[in-house]
Each structure stands twice: as structure tokens, then as C-alpha cells.
Protein backbone atom coordinates (compact mmCIF):
# COMPACT_ATOMS: atom_id res chain seq x y z
CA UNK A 1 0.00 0.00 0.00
CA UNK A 2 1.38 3.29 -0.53
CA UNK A 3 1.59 6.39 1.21
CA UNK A 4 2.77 9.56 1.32
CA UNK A 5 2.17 11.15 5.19
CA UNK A 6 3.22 14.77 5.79
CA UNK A 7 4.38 16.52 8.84
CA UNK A 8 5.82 19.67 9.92
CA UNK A 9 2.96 21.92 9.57
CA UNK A 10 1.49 24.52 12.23
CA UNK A 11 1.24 28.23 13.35
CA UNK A 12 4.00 30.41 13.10
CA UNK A 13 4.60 34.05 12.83
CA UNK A 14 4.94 36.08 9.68
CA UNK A 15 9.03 35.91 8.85
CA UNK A 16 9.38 32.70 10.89
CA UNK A 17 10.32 29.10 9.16
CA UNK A 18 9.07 25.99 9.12
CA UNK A 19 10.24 22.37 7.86
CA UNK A 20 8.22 20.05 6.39
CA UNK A 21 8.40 16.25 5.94
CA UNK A 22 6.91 13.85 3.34
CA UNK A 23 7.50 10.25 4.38
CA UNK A 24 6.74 7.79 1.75
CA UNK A 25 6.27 3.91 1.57
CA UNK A 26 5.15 1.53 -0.84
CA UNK A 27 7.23 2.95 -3.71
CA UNK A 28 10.45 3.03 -5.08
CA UNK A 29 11.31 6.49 -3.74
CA UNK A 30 14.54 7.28 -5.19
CA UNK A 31 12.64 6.47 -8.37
CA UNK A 32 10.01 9.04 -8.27
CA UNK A 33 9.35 12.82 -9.45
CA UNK A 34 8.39 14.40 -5.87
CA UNK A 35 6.22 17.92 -5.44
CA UNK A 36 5.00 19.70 -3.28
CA UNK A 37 1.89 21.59 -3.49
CA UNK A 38 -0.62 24.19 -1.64
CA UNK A 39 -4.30 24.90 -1.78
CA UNK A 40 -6.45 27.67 -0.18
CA UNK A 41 -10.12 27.53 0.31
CA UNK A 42 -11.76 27.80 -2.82
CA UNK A 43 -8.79 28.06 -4.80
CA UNK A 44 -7.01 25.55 -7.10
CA UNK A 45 -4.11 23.32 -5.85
CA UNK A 46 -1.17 25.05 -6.92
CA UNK A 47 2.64 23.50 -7.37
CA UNK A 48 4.93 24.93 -4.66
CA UNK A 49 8.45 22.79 -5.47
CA UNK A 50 9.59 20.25 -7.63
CA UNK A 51 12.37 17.36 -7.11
CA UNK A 52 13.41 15.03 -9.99
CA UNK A 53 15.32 11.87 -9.17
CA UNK A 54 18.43 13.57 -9.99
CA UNK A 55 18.11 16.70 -7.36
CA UNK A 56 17.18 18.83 -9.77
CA UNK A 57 14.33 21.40 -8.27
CA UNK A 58 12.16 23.74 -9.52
CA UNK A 59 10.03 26.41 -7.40
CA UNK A 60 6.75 28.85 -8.03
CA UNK A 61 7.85 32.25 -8.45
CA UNK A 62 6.09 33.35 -5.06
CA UNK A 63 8.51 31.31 -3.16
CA UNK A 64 11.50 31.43 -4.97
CA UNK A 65 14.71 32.48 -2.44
CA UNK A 66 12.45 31.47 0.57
CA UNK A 67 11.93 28.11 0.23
CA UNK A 68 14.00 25.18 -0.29
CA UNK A 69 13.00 21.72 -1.40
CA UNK A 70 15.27 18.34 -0.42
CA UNK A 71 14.86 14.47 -0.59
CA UNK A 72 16.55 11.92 1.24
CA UNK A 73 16.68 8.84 -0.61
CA UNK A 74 18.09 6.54 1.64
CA UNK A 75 14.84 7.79 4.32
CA UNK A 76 12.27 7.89 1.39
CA UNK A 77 11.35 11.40 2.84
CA UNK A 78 11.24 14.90 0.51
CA UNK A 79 11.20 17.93 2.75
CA UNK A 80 10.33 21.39 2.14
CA UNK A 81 12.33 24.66 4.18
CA UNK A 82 9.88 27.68 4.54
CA UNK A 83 11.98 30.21 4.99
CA UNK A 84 10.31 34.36 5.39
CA UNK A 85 6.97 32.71 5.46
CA UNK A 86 4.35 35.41 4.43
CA UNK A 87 0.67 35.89 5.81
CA UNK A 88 -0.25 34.59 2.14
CA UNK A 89 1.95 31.32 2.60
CA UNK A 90 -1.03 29.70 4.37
CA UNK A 91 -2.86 26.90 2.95
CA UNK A 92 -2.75 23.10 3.23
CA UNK A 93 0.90 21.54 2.06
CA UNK A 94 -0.07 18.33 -0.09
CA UNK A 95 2.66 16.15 -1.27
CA UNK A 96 3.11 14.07 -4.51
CA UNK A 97 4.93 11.70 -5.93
CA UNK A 98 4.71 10.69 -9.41
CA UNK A 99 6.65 8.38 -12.11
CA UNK A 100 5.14 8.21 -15.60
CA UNK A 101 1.06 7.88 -15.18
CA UNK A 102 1.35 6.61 -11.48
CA UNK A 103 0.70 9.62 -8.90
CA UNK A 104 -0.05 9.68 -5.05
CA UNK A 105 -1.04 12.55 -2.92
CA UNK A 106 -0.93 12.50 0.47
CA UNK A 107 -3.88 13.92 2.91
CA UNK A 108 -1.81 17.39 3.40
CA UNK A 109 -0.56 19.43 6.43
CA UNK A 110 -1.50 22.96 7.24
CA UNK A 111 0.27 25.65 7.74
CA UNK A 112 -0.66 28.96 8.93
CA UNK A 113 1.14 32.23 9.15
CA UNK A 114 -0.05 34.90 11.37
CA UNK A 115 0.65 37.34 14.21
């Protein structure tokens, strides 16, 4: 069975940092495309960070400099560094995983900025 569990989320002032954890089993890890994502209330999930295989990472222009996305094969984990978090940083963090038409999502952790 596989899944993708994220931790790491909570409430923390506007500036502050946070580091979140994707923990995956039931796949291949080192194998897999990993993202993280974001979604608001009523708005559309939206990609945060990307990982390939290879380390190579790409990030959403809002959180370019700020954040900082990581995997650790060997622990089958992805992480994601929120660095200068914003009031508009808030949403639920969703992870994903995906290697040509397979893709998992996990159930999300939130995070909240505000003083």
C-alpha cells in the first residue's frame, strides 16, 4: 500500500520558518518525481516545489529564495524549508509523488502564518 504522510505543519509568525516532511512507503522512492503543493479555500491546488530523481528542483515564483526543497533517498522522505513565510503562505501543504502515469497525494498538512 502506498503512502505519502506529511508533517511539519502549524502556526507560526509572519518571517518565521518551518520544515516540512513527506514520508513515503510503498514505492520506489529514489525512483520518483516528488512535489510539493498548496491549496487555499476555494482556490485551485497550486505546485509549490519540484524534485526530480536527480536533485534537480524547480520552485513557483512566489517562493522562490524562501523556500528550499530536499529528498533523502536513503529515508524515502522529501522535505520542504519555509523560509520568510508570508501571511499569504497559508494553505494546506499536499505532497506528490509521481513516475510516468502513477501519482499519489498525500492527505496534506497545514500551515498557517499569522501574528
Amino acid at each position: 500500500q502506498v503512502q505519502l504522510v506529511e508533517s511539519g505543519g502549524g502556526l507560526v509568525q509572519p518571517g518565521g520558518s518551518l520544515r516540512l516532511s513527506c514520508a513515503a512507503s510503498g514505492i520506489t522512492f529514489g525512483l520518483y518525481d516528488m512535489q510539493w503543493y498548496r491549496q487555499t479555500p476555494g482556490n485551485e491546488r497550486e505546485l509549490v516545489a519540484g524534485i526530480t530523481p536527480r536533485g534537480t528542483t524547480n520552485y513557483a515564483d512566489s517562493v522562490k529564495g524562501r523556500f528550499a526543497i530536499s529528498r533523502d533517498d536513503a529515508k524515502k522522505t522529501m522535505y520542504l524549508h519555509l523560509n520568510s513565510l508570508k501571511v499569504e503562505d497559508t494553505a494546506v501543504y499536499y505532497c506528490n509523488g509521481r513516475r510516468g502515469a502513477l501519482q499519489y497525494w498525500g492527505k496534506g498538512t497545514l500551515v498557517t502564518v499569522s501574528s
